[in-house]
C-alpha atoms as a PDB file:
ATOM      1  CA  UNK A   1     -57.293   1.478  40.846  1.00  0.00           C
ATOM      2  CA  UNK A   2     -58.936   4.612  42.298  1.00  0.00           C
ATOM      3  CA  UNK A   3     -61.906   3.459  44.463  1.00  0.00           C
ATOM      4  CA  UNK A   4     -64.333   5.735  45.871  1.00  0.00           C
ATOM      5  CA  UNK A   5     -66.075   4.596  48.513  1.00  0.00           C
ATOM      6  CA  UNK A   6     -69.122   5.896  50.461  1.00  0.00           C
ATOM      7  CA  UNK A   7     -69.326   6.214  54.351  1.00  0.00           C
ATOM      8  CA  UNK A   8     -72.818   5.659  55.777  1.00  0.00           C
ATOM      9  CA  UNK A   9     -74.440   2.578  55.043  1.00  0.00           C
ATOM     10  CA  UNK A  10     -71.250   1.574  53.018  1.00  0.00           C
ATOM     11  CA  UNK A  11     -68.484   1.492  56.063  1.00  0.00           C
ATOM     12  CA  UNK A  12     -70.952   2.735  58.594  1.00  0.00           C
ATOM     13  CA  UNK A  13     -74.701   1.774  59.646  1.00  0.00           C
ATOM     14  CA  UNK A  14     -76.748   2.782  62.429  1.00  0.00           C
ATOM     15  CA  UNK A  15     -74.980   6.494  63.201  1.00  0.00           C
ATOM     16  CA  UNK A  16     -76.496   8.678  60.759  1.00  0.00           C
ATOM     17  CA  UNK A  17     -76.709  11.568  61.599  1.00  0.00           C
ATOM     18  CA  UNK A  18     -75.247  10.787  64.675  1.00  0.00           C
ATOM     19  CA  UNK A  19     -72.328   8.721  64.367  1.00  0.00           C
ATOM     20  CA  UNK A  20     -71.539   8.323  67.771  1.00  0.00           C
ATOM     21  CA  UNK A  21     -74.210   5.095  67.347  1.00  0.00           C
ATOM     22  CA  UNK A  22     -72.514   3.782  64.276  1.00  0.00           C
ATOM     23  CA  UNK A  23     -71.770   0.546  63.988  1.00  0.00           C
ATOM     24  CA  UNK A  24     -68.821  -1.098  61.505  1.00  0.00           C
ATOM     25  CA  UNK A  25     -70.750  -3.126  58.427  1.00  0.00           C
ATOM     26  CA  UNK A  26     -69.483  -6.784  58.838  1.00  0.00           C
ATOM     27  CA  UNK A  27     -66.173  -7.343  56.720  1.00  0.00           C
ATOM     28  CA  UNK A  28     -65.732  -3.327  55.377  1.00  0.00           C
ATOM     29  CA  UNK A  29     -62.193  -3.214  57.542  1.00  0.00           C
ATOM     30  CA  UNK A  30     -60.537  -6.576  56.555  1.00  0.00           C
ATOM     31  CA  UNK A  31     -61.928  -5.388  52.566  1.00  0.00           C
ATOM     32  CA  UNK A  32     -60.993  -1.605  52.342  1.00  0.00           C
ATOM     33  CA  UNK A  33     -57.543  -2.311  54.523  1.00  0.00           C
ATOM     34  CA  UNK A  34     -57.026  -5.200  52.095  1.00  0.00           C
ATOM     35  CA  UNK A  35     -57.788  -3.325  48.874  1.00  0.00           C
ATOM     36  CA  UNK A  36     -55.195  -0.240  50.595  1.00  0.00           C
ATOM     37  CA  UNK A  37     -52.352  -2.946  51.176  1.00  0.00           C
ATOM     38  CA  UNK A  38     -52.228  -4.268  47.541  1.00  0.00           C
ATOM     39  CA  UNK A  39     -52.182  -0.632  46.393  1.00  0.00           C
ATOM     40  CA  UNK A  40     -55.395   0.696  45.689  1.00  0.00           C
ATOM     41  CA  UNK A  41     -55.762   4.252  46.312  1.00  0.00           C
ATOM     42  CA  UNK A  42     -59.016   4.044  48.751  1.00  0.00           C
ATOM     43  CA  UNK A  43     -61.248   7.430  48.946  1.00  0.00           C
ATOM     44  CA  UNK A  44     -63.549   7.929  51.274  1.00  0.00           C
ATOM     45  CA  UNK A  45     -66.791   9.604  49.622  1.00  0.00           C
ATOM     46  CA  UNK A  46     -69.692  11.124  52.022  1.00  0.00           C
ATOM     47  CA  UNK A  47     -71.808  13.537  52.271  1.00  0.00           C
ATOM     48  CA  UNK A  48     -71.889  14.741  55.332  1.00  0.00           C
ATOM     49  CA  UNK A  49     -69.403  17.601  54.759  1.00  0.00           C
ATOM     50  CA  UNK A  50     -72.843  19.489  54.994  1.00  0.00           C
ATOM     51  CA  UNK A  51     -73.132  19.171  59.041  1.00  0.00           C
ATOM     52  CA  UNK A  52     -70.808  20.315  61.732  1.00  0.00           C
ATOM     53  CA  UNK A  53     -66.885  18.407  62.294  1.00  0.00           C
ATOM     54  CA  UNK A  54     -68.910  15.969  60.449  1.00  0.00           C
ATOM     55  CA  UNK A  55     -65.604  15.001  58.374  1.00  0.00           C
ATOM     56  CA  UNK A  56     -63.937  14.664  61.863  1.00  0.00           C
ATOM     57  CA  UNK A  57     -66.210  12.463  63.038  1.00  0.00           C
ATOM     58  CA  UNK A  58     -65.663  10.457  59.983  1.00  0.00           C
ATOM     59  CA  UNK A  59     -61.793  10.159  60.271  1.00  0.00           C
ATOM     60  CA  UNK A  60     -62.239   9.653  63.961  1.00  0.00           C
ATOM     61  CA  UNK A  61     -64.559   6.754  63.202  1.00  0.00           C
ATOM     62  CA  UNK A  62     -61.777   5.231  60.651  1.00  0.00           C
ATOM     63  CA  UNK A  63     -59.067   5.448  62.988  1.00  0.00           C
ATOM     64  CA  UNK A  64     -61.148   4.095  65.818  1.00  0.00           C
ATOM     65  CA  UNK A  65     -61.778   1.112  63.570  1.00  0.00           C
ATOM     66  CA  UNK A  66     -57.825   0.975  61.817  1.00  0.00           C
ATOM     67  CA  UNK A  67     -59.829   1.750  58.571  1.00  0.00           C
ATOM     68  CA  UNK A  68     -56.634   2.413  56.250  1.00  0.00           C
ATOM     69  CA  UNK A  69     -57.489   5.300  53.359  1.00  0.00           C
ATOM     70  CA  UNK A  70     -55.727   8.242  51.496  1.00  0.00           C
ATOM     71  CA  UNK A  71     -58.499  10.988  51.463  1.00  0.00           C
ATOM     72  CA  UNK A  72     -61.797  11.869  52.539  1.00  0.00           C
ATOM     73  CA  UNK A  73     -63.547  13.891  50.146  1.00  0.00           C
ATOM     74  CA  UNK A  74     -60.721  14.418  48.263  1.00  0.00           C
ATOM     75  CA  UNK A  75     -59.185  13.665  44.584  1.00  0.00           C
ATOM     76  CA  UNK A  76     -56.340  11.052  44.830  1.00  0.00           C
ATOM     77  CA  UNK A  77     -53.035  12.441  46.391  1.00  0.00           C
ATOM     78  CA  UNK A  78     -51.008  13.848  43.523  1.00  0.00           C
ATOM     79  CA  UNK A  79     -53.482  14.240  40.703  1.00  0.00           C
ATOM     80  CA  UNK A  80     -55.614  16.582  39.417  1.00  0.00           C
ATOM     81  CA  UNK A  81     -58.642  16.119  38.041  1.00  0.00           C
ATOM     82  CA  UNK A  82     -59.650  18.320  35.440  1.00  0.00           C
ATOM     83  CA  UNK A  83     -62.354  17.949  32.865  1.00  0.00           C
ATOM     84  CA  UNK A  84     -60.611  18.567  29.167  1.00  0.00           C
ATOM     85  CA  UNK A  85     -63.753  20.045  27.568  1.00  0.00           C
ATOM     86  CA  UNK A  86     -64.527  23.029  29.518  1.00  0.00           C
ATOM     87  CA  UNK A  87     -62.472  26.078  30.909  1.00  0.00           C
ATOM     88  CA  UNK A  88     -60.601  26.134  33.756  1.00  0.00           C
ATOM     89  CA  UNK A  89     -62.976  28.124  35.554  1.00  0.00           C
ATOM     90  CA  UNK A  90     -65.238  25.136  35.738  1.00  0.00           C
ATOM     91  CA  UNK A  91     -65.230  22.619  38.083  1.00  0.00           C
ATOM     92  CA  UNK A  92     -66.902  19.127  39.612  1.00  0.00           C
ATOM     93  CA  UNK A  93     -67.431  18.560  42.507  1.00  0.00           C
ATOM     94  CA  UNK A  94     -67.791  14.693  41.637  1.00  0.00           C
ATOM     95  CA  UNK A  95     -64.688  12.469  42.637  1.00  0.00           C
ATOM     96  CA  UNK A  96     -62.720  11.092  40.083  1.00  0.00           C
ATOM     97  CA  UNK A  97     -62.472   7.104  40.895  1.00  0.00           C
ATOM     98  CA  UNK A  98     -62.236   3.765  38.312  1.00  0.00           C
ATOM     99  CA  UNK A  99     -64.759   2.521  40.810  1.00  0.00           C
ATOM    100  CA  UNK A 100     -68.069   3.288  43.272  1.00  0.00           C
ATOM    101  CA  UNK A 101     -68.831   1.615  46.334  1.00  0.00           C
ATOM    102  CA  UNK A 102     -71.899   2.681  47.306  1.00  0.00           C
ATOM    103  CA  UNK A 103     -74.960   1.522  49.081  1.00  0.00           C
ATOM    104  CA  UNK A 104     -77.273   3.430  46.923  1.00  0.00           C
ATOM    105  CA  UNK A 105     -75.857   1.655  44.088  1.00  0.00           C
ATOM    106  CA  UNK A 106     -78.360  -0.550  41.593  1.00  0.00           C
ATOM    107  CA  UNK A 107     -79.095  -3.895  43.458  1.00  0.00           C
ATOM    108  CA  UNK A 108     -78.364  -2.699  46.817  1.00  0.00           C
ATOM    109  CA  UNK A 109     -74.628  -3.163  48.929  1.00  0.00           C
ATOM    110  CA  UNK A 110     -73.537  -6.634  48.068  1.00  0.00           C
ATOM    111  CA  UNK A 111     -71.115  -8.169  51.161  1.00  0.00           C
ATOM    112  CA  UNK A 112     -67.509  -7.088  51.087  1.00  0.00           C
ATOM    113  CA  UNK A 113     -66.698 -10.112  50.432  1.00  0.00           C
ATOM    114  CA  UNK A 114     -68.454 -10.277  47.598  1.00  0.00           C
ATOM    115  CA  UNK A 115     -67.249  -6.690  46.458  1.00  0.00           C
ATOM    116  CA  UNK A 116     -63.420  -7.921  47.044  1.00  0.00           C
ATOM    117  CA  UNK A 117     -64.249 -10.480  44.122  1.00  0.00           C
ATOM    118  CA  UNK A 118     -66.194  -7.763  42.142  1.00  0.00           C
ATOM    119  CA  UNK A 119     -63.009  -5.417  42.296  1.00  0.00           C
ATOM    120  CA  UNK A 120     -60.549  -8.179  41.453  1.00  0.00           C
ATOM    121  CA  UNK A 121     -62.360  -9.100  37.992  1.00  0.00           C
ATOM    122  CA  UNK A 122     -62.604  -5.719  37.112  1.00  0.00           C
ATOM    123  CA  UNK A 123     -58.062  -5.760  37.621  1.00  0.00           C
END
């Protein structure tokens, strides 16, 4: 599966908008590099594109923590997403993912843990 998964409040509390306070949410690592290893394809999602080598910091902050992931921001490697009933000229800015880990999400951020179980029901 394609997961798309958000940064702050997600992988990350306590650093926005300064991530140099952030803090790793208890079991995100041993989930997300666990989810990579059996072959998900793991996107990081965030907003803050918006704000200055905010993406670095990001990717700084996931190798810092051995966060394992194939984009940031990004479709999947290799695909292209491309809605079938418009023209080409049109385009989403929305990432294309099977699933959303989020924090804004209906009910609130369950535990990783309990997101690991979530994902492997849904396979």
């Amino acid at each position: 599966m394609i997961i798309a998964i958000d940064f702050d409040y997600t992988i990350a509390e306590n650093g926005y908008p300064d991530i140099t306070k952030a803090t790793l949410i208890k079991d995100a690592k041993e989930v997300i590099n666990k989810l990579y290893d059996e072959g998900h394809t793991i996107l990081i999602w965030t907003c803050r594109s918006s704000y200055k080598d905010a993406i670095q910091n990001c990717v700084e902050f996931l190798d810092k923590h051995e966060i394992k992931y194939h984009q940031i921001n990004r479709e999947a490697p290799l695909t292209v997403f491309k809605w079938k009933h418009v023209p080409d000229y049109m385009w989403s800015p929305k990432i294309d993912a099977d699933l959303y880990i989020d924090d804004k999400q209906v009910g609130g951020l369950p535990s990783w843990k309990q997101i690991y179980k979530i994902i492997n029901k849904e396979k």
